[in-house]
N, C-alpha and C. Protein backbone atom coordinates (compact mmCIF):
# COMPACT_ATOMS: atom_id res chain seq x y z
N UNK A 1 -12.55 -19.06 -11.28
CA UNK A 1 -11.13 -18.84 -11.14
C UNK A 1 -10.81 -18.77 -9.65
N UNK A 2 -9.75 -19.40 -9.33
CA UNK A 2 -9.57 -19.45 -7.62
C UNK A 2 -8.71 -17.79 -7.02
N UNK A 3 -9.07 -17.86 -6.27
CA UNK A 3 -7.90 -16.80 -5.90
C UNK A 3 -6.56 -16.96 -5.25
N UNK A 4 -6.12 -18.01 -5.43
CA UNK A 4 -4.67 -18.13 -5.16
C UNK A 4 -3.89 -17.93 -6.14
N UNK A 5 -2.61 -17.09 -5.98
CA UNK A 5 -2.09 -16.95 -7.42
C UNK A 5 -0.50 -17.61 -6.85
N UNK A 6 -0.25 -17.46 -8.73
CA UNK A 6 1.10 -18.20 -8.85
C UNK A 6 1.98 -17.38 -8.27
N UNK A 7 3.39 -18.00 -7.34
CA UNK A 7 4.06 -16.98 -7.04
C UNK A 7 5.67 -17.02 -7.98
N UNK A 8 6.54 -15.74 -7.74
CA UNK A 8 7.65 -15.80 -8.54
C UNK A 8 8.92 -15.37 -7.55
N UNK A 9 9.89 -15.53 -7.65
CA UNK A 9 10.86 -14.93 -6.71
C UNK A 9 10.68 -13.61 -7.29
N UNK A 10 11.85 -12.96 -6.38
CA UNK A 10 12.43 -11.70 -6.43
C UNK A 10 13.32 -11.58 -7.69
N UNK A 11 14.22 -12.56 -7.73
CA UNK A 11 15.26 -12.91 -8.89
C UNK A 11 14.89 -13.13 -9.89
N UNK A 12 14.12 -13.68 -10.20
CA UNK A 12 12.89 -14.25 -11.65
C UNK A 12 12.15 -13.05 -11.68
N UNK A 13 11.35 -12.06 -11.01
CA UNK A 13 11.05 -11.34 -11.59
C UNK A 13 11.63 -10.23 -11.90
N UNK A 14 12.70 -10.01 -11.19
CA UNK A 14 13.70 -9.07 -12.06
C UNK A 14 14.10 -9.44 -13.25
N UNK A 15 14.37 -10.27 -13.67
CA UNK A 15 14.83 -10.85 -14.77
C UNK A 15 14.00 -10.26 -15.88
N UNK A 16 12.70 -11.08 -15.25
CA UNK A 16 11.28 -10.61 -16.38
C UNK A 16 11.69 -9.13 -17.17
N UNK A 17 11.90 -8.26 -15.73
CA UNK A 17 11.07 -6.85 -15.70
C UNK A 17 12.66 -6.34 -16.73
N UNK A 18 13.87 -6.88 -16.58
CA UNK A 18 15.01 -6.55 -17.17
C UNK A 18 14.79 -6.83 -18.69
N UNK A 19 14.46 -7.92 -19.31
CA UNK A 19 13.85 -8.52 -20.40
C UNK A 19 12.63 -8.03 -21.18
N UNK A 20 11.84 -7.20 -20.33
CA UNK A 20 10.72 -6.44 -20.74
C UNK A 20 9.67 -7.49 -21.16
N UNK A 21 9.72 -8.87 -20.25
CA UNK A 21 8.78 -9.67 -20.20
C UNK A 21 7.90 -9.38 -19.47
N UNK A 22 7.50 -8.63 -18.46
CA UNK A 22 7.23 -8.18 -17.59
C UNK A 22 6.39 -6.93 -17.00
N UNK A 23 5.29 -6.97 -16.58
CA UNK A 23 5.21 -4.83 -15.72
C UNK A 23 4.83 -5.67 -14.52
N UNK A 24 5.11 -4.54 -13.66
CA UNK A 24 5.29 -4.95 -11.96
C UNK A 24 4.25 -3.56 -11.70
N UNK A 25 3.31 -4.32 -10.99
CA UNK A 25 2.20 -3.51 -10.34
C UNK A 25 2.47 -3.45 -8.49
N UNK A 26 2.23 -2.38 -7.92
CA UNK A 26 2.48 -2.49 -6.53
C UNK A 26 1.19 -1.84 -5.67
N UNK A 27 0.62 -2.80 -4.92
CA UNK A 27 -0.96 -2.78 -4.66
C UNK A 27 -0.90 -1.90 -3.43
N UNK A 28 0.33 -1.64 -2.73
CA UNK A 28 0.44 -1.10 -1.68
C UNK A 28 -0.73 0.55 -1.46
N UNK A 29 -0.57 1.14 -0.48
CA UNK A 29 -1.24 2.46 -0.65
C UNK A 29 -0.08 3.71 -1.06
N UNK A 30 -0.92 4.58 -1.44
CA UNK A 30 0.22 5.95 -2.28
C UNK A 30 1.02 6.20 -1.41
N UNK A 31 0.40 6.16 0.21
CA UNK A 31 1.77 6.77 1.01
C UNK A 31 3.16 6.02 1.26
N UNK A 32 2.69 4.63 0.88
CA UNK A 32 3.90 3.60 1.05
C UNK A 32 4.51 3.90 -0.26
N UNK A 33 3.97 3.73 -1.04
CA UNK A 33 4.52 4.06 -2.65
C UNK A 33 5.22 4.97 -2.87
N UNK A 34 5.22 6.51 -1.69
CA UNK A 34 5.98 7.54 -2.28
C UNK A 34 7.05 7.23 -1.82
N UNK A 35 7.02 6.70 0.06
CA UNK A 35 8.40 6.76 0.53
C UNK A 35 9.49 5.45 0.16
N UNK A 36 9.00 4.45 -0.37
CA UNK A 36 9.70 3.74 -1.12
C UNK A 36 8.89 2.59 -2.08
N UNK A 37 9.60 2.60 -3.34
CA UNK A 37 9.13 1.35 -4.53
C UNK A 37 9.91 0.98 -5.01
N UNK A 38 9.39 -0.21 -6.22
CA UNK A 38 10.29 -0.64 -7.04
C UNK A 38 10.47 0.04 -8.32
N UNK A 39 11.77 0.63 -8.39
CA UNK A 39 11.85 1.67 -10.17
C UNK A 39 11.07 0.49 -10.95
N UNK A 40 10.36 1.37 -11.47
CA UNK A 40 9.68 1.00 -12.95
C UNK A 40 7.92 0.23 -12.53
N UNK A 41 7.83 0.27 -11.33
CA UNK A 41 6.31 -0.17 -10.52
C UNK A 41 5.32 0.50 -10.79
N UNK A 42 4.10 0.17 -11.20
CA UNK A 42 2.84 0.94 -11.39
C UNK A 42 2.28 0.88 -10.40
N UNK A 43 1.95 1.67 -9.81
CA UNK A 43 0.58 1.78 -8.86
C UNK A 43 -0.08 1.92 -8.63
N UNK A 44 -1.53 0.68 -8.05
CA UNK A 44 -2.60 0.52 -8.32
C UNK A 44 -2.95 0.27 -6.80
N UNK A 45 -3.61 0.79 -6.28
CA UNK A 45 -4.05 0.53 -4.61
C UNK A 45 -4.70 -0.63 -4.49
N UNK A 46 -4.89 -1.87 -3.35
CA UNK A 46 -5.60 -2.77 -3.61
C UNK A 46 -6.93 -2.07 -3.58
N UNK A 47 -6.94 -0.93 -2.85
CA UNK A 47 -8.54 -0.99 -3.03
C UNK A 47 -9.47 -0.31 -4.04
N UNK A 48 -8.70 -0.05 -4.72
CA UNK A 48 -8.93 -0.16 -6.99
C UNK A 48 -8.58 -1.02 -7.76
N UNK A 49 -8.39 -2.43 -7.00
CA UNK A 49 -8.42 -3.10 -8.46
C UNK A 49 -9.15 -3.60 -8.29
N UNK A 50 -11.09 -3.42 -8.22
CA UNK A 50 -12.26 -4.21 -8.55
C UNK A 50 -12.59 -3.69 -9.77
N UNK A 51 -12.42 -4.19 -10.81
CA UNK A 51 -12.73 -4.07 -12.12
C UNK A 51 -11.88 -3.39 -12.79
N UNK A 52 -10.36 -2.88 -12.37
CA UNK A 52 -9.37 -2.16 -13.08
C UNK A 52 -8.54 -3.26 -13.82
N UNK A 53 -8.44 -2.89 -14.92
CA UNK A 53 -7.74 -2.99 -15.81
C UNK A 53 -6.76 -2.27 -16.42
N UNK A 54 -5.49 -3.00 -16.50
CA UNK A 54 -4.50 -1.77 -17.31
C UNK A 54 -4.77 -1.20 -18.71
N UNK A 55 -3.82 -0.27 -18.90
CA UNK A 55 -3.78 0.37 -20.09
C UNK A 55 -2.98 -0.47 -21.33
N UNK A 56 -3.32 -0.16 -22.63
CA UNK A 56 -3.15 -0.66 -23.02
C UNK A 56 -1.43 -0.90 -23.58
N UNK A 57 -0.95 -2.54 -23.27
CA UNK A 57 0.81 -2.32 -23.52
C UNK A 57 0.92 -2.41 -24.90
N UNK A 58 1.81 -1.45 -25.15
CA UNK A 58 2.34 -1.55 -26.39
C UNK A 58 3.97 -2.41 -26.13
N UNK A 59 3.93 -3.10 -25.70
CA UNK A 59 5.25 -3.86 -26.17
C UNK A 59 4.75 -5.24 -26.21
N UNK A 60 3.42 -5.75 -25.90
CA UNK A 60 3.10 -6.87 -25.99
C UNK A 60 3.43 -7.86 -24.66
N UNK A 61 3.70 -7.46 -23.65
CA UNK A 61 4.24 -7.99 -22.25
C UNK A 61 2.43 -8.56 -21.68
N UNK A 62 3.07 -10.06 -21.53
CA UNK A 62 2.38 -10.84 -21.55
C UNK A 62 1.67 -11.16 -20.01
N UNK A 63 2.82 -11.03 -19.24
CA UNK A 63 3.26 -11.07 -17.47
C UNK A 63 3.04 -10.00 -16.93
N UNK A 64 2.35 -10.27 -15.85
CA UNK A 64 1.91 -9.36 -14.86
C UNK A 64 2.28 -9.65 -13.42
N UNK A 65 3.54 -8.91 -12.69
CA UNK A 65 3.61 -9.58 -11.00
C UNK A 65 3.47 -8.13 -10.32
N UNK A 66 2.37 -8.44 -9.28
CA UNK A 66 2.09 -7.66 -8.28
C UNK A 66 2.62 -8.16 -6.98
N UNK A 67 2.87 -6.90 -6.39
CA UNK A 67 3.14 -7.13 -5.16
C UNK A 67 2.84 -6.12 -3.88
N UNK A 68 3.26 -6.48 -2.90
CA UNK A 68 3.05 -5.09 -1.51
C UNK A 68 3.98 -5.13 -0.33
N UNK A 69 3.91 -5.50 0.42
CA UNK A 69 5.09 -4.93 1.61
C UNK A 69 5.54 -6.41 1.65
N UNK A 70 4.98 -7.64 2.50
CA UNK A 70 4.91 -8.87 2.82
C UNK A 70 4.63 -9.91 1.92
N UNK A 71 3.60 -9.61 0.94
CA UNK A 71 2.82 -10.74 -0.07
C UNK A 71 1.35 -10.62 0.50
N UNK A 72 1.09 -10.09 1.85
CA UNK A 72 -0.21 -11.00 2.62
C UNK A 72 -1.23 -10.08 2.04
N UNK A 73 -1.24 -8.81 1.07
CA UNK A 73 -2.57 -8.28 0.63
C UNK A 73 -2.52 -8.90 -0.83
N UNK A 74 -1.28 -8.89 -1.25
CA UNK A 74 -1.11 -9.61 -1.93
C UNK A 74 -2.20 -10.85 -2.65
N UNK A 75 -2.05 -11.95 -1.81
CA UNK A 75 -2.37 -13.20 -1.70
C UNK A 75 -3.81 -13.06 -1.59
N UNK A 76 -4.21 -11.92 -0.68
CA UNK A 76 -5.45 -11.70 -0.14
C UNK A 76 -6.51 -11.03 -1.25
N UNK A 77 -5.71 -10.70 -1.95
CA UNK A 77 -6.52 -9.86 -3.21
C UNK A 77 -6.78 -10.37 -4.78
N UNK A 78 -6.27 -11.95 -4.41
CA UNK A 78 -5.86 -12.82 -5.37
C UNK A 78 -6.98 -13.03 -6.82
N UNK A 79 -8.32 -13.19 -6.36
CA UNK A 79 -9.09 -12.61 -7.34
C UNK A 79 -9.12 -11.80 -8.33
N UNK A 80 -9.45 -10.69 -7.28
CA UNK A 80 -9.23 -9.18 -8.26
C UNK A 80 -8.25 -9.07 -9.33
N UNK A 81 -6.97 -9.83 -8.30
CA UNK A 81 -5.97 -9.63 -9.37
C UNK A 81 -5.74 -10.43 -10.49
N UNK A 82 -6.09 -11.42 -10.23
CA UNK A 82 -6.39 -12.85 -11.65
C UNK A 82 -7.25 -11.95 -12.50
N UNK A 83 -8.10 -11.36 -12.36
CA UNK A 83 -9.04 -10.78 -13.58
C UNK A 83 -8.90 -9.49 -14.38
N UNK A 84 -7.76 -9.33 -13.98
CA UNK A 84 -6.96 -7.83 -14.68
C UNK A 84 -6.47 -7.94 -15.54
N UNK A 85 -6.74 -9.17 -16.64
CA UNK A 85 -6.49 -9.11 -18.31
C UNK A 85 -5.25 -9.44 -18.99
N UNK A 86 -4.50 -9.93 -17.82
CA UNK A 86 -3.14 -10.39 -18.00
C UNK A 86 -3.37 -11.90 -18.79
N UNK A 87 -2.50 -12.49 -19.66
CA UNK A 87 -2.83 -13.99 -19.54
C UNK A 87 -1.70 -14.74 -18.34
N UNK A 88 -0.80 -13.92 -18.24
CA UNK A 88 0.37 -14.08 -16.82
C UNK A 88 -0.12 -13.71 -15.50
N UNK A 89 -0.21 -13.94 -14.37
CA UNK A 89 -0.44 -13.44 -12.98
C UNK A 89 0.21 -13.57 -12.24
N UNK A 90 1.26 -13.50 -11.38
CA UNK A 90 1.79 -13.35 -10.77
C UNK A 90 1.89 -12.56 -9.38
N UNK A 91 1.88 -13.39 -8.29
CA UNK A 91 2.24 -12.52 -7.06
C UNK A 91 4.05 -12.38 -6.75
N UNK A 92 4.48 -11.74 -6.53
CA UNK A 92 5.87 -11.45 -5.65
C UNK A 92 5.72 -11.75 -4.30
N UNK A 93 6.93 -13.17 -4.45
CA UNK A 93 6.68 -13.86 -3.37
C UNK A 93 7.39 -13.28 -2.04
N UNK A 94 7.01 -12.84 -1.23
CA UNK A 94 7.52 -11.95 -0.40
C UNK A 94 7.04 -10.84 -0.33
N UNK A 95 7.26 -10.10 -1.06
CA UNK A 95 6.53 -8.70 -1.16
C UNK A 95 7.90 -8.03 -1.74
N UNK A 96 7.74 -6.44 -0.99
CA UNK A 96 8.77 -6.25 -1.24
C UNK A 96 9.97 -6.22 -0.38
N UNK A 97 9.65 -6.71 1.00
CA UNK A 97 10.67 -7.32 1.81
C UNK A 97 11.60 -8.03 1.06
N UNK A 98 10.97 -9.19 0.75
CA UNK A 98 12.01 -10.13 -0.11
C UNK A 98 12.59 -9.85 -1.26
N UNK A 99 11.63 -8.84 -1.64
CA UNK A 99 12.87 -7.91 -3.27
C UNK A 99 14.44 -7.23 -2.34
N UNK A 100 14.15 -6.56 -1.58
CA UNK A 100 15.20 -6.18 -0.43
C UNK A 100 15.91 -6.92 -0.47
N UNK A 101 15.31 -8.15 0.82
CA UNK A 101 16.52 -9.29 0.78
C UNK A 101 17.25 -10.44 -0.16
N UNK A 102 16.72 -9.95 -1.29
CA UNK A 102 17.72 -10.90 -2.45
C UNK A 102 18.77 -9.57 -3.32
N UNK A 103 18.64 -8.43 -2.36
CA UNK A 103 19.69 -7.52 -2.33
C UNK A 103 19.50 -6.67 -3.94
N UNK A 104 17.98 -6.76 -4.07
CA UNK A 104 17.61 -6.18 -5.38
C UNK A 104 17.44 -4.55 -4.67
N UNK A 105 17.19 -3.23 -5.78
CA UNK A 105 17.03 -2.01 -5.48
C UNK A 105 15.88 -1.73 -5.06
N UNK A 106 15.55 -0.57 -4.57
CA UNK A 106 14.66 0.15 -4.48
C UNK A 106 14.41 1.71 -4.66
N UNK A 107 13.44 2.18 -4.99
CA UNK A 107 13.58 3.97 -4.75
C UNK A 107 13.47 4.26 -3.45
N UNK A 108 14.28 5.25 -2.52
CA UNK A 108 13.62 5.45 -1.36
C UNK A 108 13.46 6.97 -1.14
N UNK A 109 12.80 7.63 -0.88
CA UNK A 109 12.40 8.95 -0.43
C UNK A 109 12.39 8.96 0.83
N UNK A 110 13.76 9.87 1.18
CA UNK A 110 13.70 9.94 3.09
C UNK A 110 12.65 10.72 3.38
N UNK A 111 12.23 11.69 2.43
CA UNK A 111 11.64 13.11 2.80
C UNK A 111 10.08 12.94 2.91
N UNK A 112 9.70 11.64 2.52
CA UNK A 112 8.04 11.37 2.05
C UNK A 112 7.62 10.89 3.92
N UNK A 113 6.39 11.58 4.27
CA UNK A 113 5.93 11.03 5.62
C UNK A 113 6.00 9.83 5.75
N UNK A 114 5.45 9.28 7.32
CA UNK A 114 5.93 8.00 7.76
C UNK A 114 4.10 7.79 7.07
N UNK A 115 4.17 6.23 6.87
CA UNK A 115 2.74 6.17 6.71
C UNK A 115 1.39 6.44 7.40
N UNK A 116 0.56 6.56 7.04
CA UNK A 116 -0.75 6.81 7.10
C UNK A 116 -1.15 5.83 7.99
N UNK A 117 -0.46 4.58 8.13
CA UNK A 117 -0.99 3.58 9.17
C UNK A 117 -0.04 3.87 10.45
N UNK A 118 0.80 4.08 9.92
CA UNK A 118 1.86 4.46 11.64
C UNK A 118 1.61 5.44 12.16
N UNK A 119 0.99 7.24 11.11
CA UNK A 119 0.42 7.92 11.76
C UNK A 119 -0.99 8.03 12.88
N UNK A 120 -1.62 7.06 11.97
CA UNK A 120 -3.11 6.86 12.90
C UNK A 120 -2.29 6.02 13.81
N UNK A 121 -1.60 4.96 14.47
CA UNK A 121 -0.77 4.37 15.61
C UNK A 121 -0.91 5.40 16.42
N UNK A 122 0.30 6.18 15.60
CA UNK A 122 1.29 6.73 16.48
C UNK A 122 0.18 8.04 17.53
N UNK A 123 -0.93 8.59 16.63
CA UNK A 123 -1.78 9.77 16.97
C UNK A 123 -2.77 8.91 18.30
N UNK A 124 -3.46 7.90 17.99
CA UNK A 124 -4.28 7.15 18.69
C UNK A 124 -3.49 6.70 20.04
N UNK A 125 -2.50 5.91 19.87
CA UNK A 125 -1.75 5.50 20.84
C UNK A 125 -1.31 7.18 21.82
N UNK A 126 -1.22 8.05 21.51
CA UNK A 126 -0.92 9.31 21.93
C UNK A 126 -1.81 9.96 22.72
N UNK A 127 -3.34 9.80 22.27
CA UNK A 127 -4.60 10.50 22.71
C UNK A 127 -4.64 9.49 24.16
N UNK A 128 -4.65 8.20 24.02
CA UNK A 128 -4.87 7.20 24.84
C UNK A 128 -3.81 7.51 26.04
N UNK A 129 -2.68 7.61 26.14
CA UNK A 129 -1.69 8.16 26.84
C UNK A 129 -2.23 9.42 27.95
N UNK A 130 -2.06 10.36 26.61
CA UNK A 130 -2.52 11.88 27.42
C UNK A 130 -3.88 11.98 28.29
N UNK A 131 -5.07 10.50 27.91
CA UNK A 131 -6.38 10.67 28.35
C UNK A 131 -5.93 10.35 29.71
N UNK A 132 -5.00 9.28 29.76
CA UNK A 132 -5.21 8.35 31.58
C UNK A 132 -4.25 9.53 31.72
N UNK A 133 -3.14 10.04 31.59
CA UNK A 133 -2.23 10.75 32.32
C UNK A 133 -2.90 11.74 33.00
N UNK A 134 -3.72 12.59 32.11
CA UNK A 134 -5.10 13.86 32.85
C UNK A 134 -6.28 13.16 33.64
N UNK A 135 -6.52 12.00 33.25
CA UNK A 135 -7.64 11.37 34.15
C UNK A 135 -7.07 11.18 35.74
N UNK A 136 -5.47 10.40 35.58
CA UNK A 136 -4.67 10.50 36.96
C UNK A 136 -4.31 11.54 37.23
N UNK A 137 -4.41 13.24 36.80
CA UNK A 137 -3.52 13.95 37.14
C UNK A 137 -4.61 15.33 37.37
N UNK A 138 -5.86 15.12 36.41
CA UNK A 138 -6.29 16.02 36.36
C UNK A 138 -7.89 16.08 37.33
N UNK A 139 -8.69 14.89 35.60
CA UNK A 139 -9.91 14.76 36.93
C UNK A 139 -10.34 13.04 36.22
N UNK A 140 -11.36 12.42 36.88
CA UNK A 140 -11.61 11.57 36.11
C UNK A 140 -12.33 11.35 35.08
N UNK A 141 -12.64 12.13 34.55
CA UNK A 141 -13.44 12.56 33.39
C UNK A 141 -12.69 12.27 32.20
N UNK A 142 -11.54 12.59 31.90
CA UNK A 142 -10.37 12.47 30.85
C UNK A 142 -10.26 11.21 30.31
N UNK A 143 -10.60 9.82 31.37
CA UNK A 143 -10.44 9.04 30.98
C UNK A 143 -11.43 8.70 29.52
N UNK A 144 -12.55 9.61 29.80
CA UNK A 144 -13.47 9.30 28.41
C UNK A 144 -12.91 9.33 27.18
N UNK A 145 -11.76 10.64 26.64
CA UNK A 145 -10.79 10.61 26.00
C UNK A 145 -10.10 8.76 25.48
N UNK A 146 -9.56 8.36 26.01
CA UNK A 146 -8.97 7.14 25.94
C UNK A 146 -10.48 6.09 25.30
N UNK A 147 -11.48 6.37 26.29
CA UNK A 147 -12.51 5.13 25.84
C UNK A 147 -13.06 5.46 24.52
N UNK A 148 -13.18 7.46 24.25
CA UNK A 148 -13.91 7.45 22.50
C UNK A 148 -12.48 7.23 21.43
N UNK A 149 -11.51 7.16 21.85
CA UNK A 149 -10.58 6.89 20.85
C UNK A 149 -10.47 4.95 20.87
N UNK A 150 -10.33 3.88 21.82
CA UNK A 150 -10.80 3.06 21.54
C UNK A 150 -12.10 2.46 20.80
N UNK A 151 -12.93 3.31 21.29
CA UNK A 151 -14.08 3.12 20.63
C UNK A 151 -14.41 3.20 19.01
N UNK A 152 -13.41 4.29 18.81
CA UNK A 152 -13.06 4.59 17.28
C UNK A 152 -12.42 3.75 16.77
N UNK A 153 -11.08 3.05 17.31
CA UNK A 153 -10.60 2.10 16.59
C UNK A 153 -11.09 0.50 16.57
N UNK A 154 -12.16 0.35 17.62
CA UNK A 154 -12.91 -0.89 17.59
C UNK A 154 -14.01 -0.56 15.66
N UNK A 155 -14.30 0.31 16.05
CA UNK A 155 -15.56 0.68 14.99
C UNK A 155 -14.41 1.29 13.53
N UNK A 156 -13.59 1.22 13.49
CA UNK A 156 -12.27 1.23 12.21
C UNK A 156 -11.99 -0.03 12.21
N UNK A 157 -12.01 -0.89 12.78
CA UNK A 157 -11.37 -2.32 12.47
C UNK A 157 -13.05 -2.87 11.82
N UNK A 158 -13.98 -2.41 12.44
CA UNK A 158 -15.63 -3.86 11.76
C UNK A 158 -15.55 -2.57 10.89
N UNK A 159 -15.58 -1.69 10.84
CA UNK A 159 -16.53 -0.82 9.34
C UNK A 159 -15.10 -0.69 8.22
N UNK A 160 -13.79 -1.17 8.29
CA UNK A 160 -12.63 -0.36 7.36
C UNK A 160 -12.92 0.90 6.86
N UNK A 161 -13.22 1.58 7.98
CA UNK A 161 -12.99 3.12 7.75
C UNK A 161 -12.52 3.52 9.04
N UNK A 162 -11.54 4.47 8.71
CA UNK A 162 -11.01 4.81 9.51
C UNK A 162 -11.02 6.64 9.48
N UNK A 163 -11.66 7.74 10.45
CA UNK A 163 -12.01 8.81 10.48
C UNK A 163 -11.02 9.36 11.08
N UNK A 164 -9.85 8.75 11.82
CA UNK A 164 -8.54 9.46 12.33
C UNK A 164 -7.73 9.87 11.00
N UNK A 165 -7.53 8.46 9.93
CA UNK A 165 -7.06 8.24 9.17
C UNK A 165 -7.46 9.55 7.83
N UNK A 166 -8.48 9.42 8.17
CA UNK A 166 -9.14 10.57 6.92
C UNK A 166 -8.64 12.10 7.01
N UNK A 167 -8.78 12.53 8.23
CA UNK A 167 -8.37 13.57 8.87
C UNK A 167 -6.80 13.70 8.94
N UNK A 168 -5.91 12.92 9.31
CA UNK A 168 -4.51 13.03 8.83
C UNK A 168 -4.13 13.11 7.47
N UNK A 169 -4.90 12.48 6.59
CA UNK A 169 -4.72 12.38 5.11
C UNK A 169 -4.62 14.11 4.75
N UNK A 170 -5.57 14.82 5.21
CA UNK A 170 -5.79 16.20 5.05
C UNK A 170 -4.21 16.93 5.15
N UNK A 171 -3.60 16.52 6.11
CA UNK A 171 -3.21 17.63 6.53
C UNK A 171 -1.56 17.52 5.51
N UNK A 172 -1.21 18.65 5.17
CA UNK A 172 -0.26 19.56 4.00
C UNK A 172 1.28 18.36 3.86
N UNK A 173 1.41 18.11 4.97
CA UNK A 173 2.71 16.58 4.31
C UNK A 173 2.12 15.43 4.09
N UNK A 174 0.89 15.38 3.88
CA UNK A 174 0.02 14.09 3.30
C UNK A 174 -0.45 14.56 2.01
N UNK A 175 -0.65 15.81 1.58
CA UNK A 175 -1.02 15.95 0.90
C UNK A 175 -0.44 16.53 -0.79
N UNK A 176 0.76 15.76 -0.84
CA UNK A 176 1.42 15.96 -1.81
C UNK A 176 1.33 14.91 -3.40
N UNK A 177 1.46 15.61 -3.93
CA UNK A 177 0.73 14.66 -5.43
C UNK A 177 2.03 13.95 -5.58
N UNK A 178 1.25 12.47 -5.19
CA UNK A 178 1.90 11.33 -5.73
C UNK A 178 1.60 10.60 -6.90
N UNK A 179 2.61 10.44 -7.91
CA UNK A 179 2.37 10.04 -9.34
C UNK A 179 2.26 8.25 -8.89
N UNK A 180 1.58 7.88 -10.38
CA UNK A 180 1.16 6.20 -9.98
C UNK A 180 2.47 5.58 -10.51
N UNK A 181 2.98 5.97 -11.11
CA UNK A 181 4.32 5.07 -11.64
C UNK A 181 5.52 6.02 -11.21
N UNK A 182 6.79 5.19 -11.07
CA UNK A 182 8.42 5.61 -11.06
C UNK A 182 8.18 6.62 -12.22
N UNK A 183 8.39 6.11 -12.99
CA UNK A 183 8.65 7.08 -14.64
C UNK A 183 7.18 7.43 -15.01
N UNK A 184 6.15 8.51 -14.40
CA UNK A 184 5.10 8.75 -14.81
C UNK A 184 4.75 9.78 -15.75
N UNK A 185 3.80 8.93 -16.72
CA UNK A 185 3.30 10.08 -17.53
C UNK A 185 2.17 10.82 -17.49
N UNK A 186 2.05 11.89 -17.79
CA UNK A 186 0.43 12.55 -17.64
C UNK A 186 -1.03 11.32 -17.56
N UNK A 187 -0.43 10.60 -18.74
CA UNK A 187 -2.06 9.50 -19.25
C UNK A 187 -1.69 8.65 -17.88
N UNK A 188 -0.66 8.28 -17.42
CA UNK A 188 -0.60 7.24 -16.61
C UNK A 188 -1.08 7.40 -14.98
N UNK A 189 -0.53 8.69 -14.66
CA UNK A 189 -1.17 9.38 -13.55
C UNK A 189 -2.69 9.59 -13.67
N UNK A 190 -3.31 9.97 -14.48
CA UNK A 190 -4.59 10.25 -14.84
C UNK A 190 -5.32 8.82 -14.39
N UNK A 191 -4.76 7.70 -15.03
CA UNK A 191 -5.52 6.09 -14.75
C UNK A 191 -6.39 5.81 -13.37
């Protein structure tokens, strides 16, 4: 099976999902998922769907369109996602940018943190700052600061782990229970 999948608009798959032809999976990560989705989206992280399979539908919905911010993990995860038991596959062409711009809804939560990827940015880019500012201000030693936080994000980009990332996850506005679906149920959160 190749991993390129079929794609659908924004407009066609609303339609689907209106028709109940349809479930819309969103591969994104939980922290993107809390502060905004698509009502009625399941959520499945890309980096759980190696061997996940949904639950079982009782309405007989044949179609399956996933999606994420752009399309590009999307596209990228195209495998995995062909083998998730659908006889339909579907990517959302765009992501959910393009659900946006064909002026379709979304849920948005002002109150949910900025993501987990803008936080590790925003923290890293920060350490790197404060290292040269004390290295010029203080002694030159500081600059080491700046080189083990590069060093960290060289060794987060070859290993995809990221130990800034882990450590922010911890802390009390990251750490709020996010359900996997809009309308979640106990069994469904549990998945």
């Amino acid at each position: 099976m190749s991993g390129a999948l079929q794609e659908v608009d924004a407009v066609t798959a609303k339609s689907w999902l209106d028709q109940g032809k349809a479930r819309l999976f969103d591969i994104r990560e939980a922290d993107e998922f809390h502060r905004e989705h698509i009502s009625g989206a399941q959520l499945i992280p890309r980096a759980k769907l190696e061997g996940w399979k949904p639950g079982q539908d009782e309405t007989g919905t044949t179609i399956a369109v996933f999606h994420c911010s752009s399309g590009q993990r999307t596209r990228e995860a195209g495998s995995q996602i062909q083998s998730c038991g659908y006889p339909e596959v579907y990517a959302l062409k765009g992501g959910l940018a393009a659900w946006k711009s064909a002026g379709l809804t979304t849920e948005l939560n002002r109150k949910a943190p900025i993501s987990l990827q803008r936080q590790v940015q925003i923290t890293a880019g920060s350490m790197v700052v404060i290292g040269l500012l004390l290295a010029w201000l203080v002694s030159p030693w500081f600059a080491l600061l700046s080189g083990f936080v590069g060093a960290g994000l060289i060794f987060a980009g070859l290993s995809n782990t990221c130990a800034l990332a882990r450590i922010l996850a911890l802390m009390p506005y990251n750490r709020r229970e996010i359900s996997t679906t809009a309308n979640s149920s106990p069994e469904a959160a549990a998945r």
